[in-house]
Protein backbone atom coordinates (compact mmCIF):
# COMPACT_ATOMS: atom_id res chain seq x y z
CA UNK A 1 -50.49 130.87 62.98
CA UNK A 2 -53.04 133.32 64.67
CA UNK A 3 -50.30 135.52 66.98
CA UNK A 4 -53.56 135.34 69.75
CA UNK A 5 -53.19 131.45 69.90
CA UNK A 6 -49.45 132.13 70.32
CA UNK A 7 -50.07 134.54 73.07
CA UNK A 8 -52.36 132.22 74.67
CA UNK A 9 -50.45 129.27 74.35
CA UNK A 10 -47.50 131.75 76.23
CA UNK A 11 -49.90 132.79 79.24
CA UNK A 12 -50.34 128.94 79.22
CA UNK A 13 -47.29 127.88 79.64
CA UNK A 14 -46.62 130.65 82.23
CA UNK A 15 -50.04 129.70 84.20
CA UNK A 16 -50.39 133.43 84.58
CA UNK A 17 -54.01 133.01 83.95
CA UNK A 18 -55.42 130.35 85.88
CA UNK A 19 -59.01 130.29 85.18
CA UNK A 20 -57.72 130.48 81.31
CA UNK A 21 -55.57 127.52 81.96
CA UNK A 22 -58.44 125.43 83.75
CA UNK A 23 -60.74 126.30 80.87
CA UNK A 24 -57.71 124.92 78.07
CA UNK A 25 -56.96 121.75 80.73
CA UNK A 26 -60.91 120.69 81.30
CA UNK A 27 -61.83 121.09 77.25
CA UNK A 28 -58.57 118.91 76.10
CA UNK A 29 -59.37 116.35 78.93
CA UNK A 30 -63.04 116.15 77.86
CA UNK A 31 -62.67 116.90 74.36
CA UNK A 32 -60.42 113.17 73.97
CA UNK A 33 -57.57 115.86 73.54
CA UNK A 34 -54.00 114.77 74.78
CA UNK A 35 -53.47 117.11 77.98
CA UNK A 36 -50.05 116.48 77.43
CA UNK A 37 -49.27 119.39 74.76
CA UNK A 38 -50.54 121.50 77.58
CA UNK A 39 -48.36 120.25 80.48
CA UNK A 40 -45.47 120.07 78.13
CA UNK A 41 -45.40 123.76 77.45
CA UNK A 42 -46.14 124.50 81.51
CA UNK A 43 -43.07 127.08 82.34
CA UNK A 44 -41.76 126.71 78.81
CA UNK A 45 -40.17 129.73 77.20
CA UNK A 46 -42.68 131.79 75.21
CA UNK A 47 -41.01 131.41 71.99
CA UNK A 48 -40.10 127.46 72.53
CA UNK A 49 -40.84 124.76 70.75
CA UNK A 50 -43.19 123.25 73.38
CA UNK A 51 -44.96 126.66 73.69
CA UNK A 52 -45.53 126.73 69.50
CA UNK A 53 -46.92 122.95 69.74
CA UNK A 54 -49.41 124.31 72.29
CA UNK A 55 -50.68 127.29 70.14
CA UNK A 56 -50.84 124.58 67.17
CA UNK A 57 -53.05 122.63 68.91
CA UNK A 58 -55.46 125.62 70.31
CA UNK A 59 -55.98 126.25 66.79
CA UNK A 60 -56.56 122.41 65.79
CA UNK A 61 -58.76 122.86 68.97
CA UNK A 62 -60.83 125.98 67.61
CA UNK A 63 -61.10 124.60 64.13
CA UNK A 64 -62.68 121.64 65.37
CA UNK A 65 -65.10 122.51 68.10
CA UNK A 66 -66.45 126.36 67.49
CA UNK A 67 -67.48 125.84 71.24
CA UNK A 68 -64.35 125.52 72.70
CA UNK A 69 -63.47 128.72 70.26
CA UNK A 70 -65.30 130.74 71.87
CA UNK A 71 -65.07 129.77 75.38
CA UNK A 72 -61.18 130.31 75.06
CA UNK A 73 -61.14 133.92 73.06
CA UNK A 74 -63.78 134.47 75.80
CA UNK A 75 -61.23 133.60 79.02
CA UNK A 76 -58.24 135.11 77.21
CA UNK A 77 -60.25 138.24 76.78
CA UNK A 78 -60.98 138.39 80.46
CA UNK A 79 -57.51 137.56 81.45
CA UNK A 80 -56.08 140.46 79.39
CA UNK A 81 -58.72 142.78 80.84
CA UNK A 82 -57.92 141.68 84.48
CA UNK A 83 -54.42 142.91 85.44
CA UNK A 84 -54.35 140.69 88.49
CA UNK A 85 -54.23 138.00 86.71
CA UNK A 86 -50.89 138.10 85.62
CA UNK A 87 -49.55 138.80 89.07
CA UNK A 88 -50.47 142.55 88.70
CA UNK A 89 -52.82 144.61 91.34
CA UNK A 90 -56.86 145.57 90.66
CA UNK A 91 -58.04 148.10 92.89
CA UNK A 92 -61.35 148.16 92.81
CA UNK A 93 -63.99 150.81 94.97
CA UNK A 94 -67.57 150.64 94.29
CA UNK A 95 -70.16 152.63 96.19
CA UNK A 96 -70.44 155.22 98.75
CA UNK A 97 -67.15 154.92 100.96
CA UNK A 98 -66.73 156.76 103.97
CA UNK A 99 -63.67 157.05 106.07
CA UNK A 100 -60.41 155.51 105.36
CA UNK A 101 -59.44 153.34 102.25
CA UNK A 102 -55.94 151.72 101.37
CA UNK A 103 -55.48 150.49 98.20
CA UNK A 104 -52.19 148.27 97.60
CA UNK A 105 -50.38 144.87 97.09
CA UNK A 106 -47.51 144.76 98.94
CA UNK A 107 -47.19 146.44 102.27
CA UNK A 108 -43.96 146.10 104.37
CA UNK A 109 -44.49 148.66 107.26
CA UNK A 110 -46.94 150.27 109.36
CA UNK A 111 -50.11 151.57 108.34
CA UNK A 112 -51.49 154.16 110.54
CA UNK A 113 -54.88 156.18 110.04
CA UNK A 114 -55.82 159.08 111.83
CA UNK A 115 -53.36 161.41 114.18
């Protein structure tokens, strides 16, 4: 088994990458695949049975559609790249900034710029 599909089929299960699972969700539905391997593994342990059934079928998935291969090493890539997509924080800044800028994810007091 390709350890990637088993990672995948983990972030699956823990929805930690939603655009990753929507991808997985709308290819089985249209692809005549049984959605159900999916929703089985949905908050499943990542080293459970349901969770290994799930990365078995990702790869009966790749094997048979090249498409669908490449779409999902595609989204898994940009999940792993994006660390808010696990529940993490991206702090992004672009451009010319001028003043103030507060970068967080959780604030749980008072914010005060200035004197």
């Amino acid at each position: 088994m390709d350890p990637i599909l088993v990672d995948v089929a983990a972030a699956l299960a823990a929805r930690s990458a939603t655009s990753l699972y929507d991808t997985v969700k709308a290819w089985f539905t249209r692809g005549g695949r049984q959605a159900d391997v999916l929703e089985a593994a949905e908050g499943a342990a990542p080293d459970s049975p349901e969770v290994a059934a799930l990365a078995e079928e990702l790869a009966r998935a790749e094997a048979d559609d090249p498409e669908f291969a490449d779409a999902l090493r595609a989204e898994w890539e940009a999940a792993r790249d994006d660390p808010a997509a696990g529940g993490g924080v991206s702090n992004r800044i672009t451009g010319t900034v001028t003043g103030n800028v507060l970068q967080m994810k959780d604030n749980n007091g008072t914010i005060s710029f200035g004197s």
